[in-house]
Protein backbone atom coordinates (compact mmCIF):
# COMPACT_ATOMS: atom_id res chain seq x y z
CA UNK A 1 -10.81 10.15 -17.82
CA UNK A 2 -13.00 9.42 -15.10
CA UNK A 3 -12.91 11.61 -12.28
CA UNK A 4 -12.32 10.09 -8.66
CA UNK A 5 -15.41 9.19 -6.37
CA UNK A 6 -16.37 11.85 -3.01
CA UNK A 7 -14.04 10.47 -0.50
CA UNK A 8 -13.44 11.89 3.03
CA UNK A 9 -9.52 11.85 4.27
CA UNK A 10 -8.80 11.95 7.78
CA UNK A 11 -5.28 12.41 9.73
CA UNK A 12 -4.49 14.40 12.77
CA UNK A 13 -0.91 13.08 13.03
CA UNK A 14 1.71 16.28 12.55
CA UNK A 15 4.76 15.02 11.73
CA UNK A 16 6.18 11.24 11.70
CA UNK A 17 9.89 10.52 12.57
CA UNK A 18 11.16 6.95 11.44
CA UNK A 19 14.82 5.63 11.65
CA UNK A 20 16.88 3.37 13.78
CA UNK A 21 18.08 5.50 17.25
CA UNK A 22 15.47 7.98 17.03
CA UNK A 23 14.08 7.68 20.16
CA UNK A 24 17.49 10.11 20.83
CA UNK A 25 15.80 12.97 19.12
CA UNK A 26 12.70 13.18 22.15
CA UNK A 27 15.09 16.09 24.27
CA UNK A 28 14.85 18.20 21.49
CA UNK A 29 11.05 18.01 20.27
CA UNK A 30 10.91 18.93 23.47
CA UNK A 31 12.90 21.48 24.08
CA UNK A 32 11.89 22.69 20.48
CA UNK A 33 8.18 22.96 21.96
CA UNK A 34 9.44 24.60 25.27
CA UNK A 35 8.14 21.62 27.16
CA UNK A 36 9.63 21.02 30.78
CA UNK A 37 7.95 18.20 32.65
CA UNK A 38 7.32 15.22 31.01
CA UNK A 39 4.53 12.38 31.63
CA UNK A 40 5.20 9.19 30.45
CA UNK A 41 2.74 6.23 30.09
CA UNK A 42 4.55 3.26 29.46
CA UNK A 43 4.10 -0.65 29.35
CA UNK A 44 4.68 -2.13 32.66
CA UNK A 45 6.26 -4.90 30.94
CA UNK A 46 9.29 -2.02 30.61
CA UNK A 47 9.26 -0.54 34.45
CA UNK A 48 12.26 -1.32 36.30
CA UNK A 49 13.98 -1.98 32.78
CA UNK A 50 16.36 -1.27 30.50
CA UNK A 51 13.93 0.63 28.16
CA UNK A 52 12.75 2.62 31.41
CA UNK A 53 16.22 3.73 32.37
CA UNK A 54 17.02 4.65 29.06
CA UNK A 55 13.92 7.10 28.69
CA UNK A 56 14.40 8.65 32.63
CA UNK A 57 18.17 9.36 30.89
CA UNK A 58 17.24 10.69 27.94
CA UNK A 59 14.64 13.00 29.78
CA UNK A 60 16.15 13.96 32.65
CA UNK A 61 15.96 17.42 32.03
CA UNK A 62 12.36 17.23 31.93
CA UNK A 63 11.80 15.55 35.48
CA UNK A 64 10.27 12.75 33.88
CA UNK A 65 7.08 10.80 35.86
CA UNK A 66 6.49 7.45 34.88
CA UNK A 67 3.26 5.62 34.66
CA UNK A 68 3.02 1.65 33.97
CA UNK A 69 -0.39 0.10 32.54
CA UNK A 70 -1.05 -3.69 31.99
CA UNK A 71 -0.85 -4.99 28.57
CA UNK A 72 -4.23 -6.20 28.31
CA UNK A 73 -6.67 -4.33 26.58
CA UNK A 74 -7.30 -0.47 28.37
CA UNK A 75 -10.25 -0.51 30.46
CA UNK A 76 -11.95 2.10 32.02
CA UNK A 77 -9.81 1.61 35.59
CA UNK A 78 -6.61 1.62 33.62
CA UNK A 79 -7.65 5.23 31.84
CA UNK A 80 -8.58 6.64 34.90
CA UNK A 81 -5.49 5.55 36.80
CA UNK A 82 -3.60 7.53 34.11
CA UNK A 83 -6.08 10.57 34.51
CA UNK A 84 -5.22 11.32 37.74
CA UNK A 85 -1.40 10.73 37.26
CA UNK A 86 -1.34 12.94 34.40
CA UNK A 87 -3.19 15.86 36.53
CA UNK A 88 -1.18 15.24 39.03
CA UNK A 89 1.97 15.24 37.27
CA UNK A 90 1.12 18.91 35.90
CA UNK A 91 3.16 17.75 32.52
CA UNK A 92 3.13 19.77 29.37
CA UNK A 93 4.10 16.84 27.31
CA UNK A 94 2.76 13.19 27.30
CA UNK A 95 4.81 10.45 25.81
CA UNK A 96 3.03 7.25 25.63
CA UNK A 97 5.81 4.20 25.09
CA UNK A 98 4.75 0.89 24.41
CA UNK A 99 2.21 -1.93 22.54
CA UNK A 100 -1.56 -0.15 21.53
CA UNK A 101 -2.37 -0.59 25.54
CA UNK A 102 -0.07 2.04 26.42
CA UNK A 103 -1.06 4.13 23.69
CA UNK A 104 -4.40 4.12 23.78
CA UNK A 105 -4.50 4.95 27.65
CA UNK A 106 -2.58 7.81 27.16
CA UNK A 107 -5.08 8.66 24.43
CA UNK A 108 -7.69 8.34 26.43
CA UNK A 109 -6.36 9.54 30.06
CA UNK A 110 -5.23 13.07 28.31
CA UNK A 111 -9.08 13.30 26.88
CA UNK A 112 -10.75 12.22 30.09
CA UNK A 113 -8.46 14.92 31.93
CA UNK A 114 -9.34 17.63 29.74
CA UNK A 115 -13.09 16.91 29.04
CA UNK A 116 -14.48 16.39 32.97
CA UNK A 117 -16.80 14.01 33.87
CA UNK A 118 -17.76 10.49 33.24
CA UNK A 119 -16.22 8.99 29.78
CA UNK A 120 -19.33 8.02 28.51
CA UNK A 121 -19.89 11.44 27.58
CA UNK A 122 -16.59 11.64 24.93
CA UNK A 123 -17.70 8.14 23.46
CA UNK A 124 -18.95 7.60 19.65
CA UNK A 125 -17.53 6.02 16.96
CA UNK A 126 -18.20 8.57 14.84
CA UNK A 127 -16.47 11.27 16.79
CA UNK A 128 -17.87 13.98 19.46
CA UNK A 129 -16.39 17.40 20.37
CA UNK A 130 -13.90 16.60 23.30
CA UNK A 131 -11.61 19.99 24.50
CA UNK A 132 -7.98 19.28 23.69
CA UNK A 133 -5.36 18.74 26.57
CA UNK A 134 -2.68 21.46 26.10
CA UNK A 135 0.40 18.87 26.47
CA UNK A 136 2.39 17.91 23.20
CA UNK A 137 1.01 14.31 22.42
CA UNK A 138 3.93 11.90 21.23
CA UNK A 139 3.90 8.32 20.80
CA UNK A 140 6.40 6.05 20.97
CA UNK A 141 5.15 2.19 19.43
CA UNK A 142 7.53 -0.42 20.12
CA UNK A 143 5.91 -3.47 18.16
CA UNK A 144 4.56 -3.10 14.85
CA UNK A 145 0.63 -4.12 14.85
CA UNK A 146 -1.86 -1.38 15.87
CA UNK A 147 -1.27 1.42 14.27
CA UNK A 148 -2.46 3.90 16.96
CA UNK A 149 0.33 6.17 17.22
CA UNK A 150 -1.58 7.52 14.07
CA UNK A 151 -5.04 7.04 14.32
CA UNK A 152 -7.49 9.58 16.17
CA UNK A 153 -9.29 6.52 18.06
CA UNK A 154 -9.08 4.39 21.28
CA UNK A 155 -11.01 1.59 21.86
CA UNK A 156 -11.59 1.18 25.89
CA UNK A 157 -13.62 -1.07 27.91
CA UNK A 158 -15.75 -0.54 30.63
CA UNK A 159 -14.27 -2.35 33.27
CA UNK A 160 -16.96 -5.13 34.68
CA UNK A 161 -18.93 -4.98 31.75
CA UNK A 162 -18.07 -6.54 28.22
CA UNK A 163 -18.99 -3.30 26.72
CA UNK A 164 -16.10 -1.56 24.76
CA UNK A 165 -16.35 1.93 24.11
CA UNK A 166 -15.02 3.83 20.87
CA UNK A 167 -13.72 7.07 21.44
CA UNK A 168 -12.77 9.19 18.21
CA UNK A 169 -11.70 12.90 18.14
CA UNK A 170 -8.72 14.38 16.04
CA UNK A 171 -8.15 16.15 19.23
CA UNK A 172 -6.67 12.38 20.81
CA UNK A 173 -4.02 11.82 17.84
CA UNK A 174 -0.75 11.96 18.83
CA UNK A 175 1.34 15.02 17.40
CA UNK A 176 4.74 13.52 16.69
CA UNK A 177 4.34 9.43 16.10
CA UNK A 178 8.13 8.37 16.25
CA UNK A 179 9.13 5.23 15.14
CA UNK A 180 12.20 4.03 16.34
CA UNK A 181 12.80 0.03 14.94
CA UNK A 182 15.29 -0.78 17.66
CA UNK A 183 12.86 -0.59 20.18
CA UNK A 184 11.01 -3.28 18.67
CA UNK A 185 14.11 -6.34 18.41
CA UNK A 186 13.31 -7.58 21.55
CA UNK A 187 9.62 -8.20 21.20
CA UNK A 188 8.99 -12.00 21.52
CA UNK A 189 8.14 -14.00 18.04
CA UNK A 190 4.40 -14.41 19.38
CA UNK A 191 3.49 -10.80 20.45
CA UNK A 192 5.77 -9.81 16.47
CA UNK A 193 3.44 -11.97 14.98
CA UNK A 194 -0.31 -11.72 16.16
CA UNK A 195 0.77 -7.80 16.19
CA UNK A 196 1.82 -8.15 13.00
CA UNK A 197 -0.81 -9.83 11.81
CA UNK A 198 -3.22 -7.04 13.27
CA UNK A 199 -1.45 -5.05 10.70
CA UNK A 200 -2.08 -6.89 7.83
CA UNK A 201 -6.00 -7.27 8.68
CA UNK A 202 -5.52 -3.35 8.73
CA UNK A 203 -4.19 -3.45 5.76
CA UNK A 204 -6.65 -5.60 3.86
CA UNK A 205 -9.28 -4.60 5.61
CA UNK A 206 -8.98 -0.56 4.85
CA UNK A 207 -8.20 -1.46 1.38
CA UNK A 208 -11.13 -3.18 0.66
CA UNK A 209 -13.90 -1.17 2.91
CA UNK A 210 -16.38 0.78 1.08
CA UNK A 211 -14.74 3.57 2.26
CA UNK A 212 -11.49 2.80 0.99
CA UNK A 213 -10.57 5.40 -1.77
CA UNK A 214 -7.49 7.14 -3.57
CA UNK A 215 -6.05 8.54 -0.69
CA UNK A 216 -6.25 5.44 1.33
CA UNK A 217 -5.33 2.70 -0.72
CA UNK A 218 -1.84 3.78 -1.23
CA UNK A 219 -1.24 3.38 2.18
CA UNK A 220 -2.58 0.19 2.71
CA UNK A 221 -1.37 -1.03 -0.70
CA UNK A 222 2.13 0.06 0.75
CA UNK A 223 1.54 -1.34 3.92
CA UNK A 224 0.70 -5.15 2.89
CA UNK A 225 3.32 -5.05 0.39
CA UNK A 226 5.99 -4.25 3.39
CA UNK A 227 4.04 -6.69 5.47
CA UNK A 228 3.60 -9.33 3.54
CA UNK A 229 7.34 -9.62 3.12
CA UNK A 230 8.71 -8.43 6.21
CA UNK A 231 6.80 -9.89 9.02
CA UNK A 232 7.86 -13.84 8.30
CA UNK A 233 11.20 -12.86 8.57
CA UNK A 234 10.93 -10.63 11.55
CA UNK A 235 9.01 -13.32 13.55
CA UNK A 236 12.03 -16.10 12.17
CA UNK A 237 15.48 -13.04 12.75
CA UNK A 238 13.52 -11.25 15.67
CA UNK A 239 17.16 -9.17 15.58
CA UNK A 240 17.01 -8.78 11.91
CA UNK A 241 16.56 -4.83 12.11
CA UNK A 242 15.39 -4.41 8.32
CA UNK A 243 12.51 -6.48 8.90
CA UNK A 244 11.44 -4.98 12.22
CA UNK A 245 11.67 -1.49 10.76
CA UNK A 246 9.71 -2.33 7.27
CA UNK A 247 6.72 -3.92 9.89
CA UNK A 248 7.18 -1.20 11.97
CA UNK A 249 6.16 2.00 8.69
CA UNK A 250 3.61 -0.72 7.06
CA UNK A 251 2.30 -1.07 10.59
CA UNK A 252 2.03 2.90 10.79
CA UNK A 253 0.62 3.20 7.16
CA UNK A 254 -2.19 0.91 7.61
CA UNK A 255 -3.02 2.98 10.77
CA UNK A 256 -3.28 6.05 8.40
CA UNK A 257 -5.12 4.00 5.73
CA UNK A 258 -7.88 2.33 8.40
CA UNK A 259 -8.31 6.10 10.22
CA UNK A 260 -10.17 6.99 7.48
CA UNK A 261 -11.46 3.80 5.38
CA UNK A 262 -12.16 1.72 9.19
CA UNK A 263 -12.30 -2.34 8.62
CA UNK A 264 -14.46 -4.81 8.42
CA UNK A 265 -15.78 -7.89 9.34
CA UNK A 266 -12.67 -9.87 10.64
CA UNK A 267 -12.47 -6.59 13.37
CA UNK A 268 -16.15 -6.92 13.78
CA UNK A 269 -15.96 -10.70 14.73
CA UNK A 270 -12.46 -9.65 16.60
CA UNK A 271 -14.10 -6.82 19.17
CA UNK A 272 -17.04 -9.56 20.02
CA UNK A 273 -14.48 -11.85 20.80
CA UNK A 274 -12.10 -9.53 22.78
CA UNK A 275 -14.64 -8.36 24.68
CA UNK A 276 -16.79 -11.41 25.43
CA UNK A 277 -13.64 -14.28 25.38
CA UNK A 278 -10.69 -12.06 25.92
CA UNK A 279 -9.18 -13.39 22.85
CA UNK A 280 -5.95 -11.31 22.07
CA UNK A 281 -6.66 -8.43 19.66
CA UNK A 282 -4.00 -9.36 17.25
CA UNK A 283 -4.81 -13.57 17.39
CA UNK A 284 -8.81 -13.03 17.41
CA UNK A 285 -7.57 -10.89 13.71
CA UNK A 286 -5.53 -14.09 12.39
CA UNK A 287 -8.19 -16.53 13.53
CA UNK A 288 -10.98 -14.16 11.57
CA UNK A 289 -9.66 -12.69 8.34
CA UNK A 290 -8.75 -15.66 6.22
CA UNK A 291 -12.14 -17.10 6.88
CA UNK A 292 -14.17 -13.25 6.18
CA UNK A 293 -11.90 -12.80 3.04
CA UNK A 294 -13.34 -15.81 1.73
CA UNK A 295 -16.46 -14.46 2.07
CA UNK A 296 -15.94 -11.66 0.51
CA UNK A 297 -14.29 -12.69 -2.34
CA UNK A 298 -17.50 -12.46 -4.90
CA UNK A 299 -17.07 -8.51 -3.88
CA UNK A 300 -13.57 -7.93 -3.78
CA UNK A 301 -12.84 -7.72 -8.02
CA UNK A 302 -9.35 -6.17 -8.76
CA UNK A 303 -8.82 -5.42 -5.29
CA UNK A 304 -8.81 -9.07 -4.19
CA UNK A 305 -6.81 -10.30 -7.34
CA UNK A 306 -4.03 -7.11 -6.44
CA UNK A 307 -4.12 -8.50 -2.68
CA UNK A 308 -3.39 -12.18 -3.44
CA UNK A 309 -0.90 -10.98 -6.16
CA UNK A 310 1.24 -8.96 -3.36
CA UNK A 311 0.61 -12.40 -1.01
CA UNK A 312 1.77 -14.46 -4.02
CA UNK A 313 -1.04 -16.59 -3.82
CA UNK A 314 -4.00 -17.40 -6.22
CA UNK A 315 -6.95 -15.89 -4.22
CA UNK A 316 -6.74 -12.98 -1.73
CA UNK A 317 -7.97 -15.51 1.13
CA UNK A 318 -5.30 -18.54 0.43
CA UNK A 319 -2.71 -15.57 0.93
CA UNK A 320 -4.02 -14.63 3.80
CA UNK A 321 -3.99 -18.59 5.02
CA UNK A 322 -0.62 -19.24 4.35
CA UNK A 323 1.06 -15.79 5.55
CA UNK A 324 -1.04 -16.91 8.90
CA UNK A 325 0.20 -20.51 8.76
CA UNK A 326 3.98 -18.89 8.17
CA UNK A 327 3.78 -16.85 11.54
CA UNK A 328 2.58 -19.54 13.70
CA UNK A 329 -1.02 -18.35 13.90
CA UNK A 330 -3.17 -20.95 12.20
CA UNK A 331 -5.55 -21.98 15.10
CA UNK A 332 -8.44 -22.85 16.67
CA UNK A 333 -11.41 -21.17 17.66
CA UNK A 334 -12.36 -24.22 19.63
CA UNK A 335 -9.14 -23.09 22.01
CA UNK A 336 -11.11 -19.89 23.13
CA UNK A 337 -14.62 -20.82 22.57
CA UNK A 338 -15.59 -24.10 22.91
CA UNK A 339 -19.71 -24.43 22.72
CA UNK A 340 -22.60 -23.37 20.31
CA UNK A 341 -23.73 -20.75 22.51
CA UNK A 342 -20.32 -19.01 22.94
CA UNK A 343 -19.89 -18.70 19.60
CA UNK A 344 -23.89 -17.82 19.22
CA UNK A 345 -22.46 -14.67 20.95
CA UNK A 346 -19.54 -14.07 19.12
CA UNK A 347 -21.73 -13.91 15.49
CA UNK A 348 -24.04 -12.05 17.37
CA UNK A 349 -21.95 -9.44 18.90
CA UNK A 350 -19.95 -9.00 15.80
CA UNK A 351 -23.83 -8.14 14.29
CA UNK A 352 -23.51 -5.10 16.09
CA UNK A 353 -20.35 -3.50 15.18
CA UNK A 354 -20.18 -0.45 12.93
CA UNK A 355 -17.37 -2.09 10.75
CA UNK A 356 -19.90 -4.70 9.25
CA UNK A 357 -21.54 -1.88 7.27
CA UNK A 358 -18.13 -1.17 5.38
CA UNK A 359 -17.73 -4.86 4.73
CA UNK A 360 -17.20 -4.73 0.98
CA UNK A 361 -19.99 -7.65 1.28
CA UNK A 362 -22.74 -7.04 3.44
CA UNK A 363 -23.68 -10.02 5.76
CA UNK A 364 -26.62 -11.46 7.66
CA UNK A 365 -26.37 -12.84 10.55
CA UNK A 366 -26.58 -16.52 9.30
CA UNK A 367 -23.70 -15.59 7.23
CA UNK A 368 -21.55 -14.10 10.42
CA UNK A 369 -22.49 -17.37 12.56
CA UNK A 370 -20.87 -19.94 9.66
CA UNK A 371 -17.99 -18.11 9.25
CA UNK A 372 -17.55 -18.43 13.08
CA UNK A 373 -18.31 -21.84 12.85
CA UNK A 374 -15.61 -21.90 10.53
CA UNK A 375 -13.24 -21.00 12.49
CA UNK A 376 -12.97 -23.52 14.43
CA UNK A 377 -10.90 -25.89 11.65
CA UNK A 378 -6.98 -24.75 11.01
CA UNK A 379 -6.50 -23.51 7.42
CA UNK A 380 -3.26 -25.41 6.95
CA UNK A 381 -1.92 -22.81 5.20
CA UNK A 382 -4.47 -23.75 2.09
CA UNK A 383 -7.65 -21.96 0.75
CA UNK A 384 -10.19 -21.79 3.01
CA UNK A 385 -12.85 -23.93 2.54
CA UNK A 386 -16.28 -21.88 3.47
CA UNK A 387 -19.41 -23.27 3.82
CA UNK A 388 -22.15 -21.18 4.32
CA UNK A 389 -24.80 -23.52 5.35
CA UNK A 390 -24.96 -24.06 9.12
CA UNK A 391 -26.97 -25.79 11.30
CA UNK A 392 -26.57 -25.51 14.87
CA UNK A 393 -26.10 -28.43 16.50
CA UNK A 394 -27.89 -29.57 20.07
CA UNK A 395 -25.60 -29.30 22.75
CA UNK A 396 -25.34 -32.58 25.10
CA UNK A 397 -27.28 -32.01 28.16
């Protein structure tokens, strides 16, 4: 019997509360953590809402302040509008509601409010010391795609630039991630699927890093399994409350998978195209992974026959197709980036991202700049076709 390989396991998440109508149960986490004033960071999709009035209800007792942040991608104006709400609010819990924008705001608002001065100084990927806020940390996700009410990261940009900065710290995980399915029924079928499909390049992508290892891969084994299954029929019965709930703990169990293993390439290619052609997170995923799990198919081995098995497909990458054709995803780069030198950038900015060393095959830079070329032609649901010959073509003066 062979003994498992050195692996490194990483969660900060407490305690994880999942069932339809728990959202009821916030009064008495509180009250169980003799917390009185709440702070609540919340989509401003929500404000003025239903959702909104439900939540100033439920904590009433707690005085409840509400903050609303835009659903784009945090920046660093967004994080430090929450800062100074948060300090001002003197709250001794934070409740982030929402899509990954709210959550990772709050993430980052508490850290920038407890570790003063400019965030540049709390960012690495790796992780840096950052002093812990003393509020009780709870998020709230109400679509199932990014997996940050569990993960100890937030990705934010700096605002004017197309830098995005990685901040990483235990010390930024949420302490209670509660997962409440209802919450998620009213999501439209876009945002359920590109989210969704976020969740299934988590999936895959943890599962087959290099860093993946035996206390990862049950998570993201679980996680595409649910996924795979769950998220056509969520985006076709957005009320169907089975389906929105198994999205909603494979969404959460990739997050615990990727915290530890990270991603890949389709996330490298993903961030450069987020942050130089504002492609949505979630869609810049589904227009990346078939294509990068074609590519890595010579390196994939059990793990890519065990993924296209749970996709009921023949390779890991025609799974990946289809399930992407079946949530109305299959696009074209050509819609976001339409000339050589945009995508020139793309490969090259995805050349710089930390997830390209846990590819499970290593690319060059020739290799990254086909595959983006690549992208540009719909799968149709089919294998992808790769080609990894390209010549760049003049553009007409």
């Amino acid at each position: 019997m062979k003994a498992p390989a050195p692996f490194t396991f990483n969660h900060a998440t407490h305690r994880v509360v999942y069932g339809a109508g728990c959202l009821a149960q916030l009064p008495s986490m509180a009250s169980y953590e003799r917390r009185t004033r709440a702070f609540v960071v919340i989509d401003e999709f929500f404000i003025g809402g239903e959702l909104q009035a439900r939540l100033d209800d439920l904590l009433r007792p707690l005085s409840p302040r509400f903050h609303g942040v835009p659903r784009h991608e945090p920046d660093t104006d967004t994080v430090e509008a929450a800062r100074a709400a948060l300090v001002d609010s003197d709250a001794d819990i934070a409740i982030a509601v929402g899509g990954g924008s709210a959550m990772d705001t709050a993430k980052a608002a508490r850290m920038a409010a407890s570790n003063p001065g400019p965030i540049d100084d709390i960012v690495g990927p790796a992780g840096v010391f950052m002093h812990p806020h003393p509020s009780l940390f709870v998020c709230v996700p109400t679509t199932a795609g990014t997996g940050s009410e569990v993960s100890s990261s937030a990705i934010v940009a700096k605002s004017g630039t197309d830098y995005k900065m990685v901040l990483n710290s235990p010390e930024m995980s949420a302490r209670i991630a509660l997962l409440d399915p209802e919450l998620s029924v009213t999501a439209p079928a876009g945002v359920t699927a590109a989210s969704g499909y976020d969740a299934v390049t988590h999936a895959v992508e943890a599962f087959t890093s290099k860093l993946a290892g035996p206390m990862t891969d049950p998570f993201a084994r679980s996680a595409l399994s649910l996924l795979a299954t769950a998220l056509p029929v969520a985006c076709r019965e957005p009320e169907n409350l089975d389906a929105r709930a198994a999205c909603l703990v494979g969404s959460m169990q990739a997050g615990i998978a990727f915290n530890s293993a990270h991603l890949g390439l389709a996330h490298a290619i993903a961030g450069a195209l987020g942050a130089l052609n504002h492609v949505p997170h979630g869609l810049a995923n589904a227009l990346a992974l078939p294509w990068t799990m074609a590519y890595n198919q010579p390196a994939l081995g059990a793990k890519g026959d065990e993924i296209a098995h749970l996709l009921g497909a023949s390779t890991a990458a025609e799974g990946l197709s289809r399930l992407r054709c079946e949530v109305g995803l299959d696009q074209s780069l050509d819609d976001w980036v339409n000339d050589d030198t945009g995508r020139d950038n793309v490969a090259a900015g995805a050349m710089k991202s930390g997830q390209v060393r846990v590819n499970p095959r290593t690319p060059d830079a020739a290799a990254v700049r086909a595959i983006v070329e690549a992208m540009r032609t719909p799968t149709g649901g089919v294998q992808p076709e790769l080609a990894l010959e390209y010549s760049p073509r003049r553009e007409a003066s």
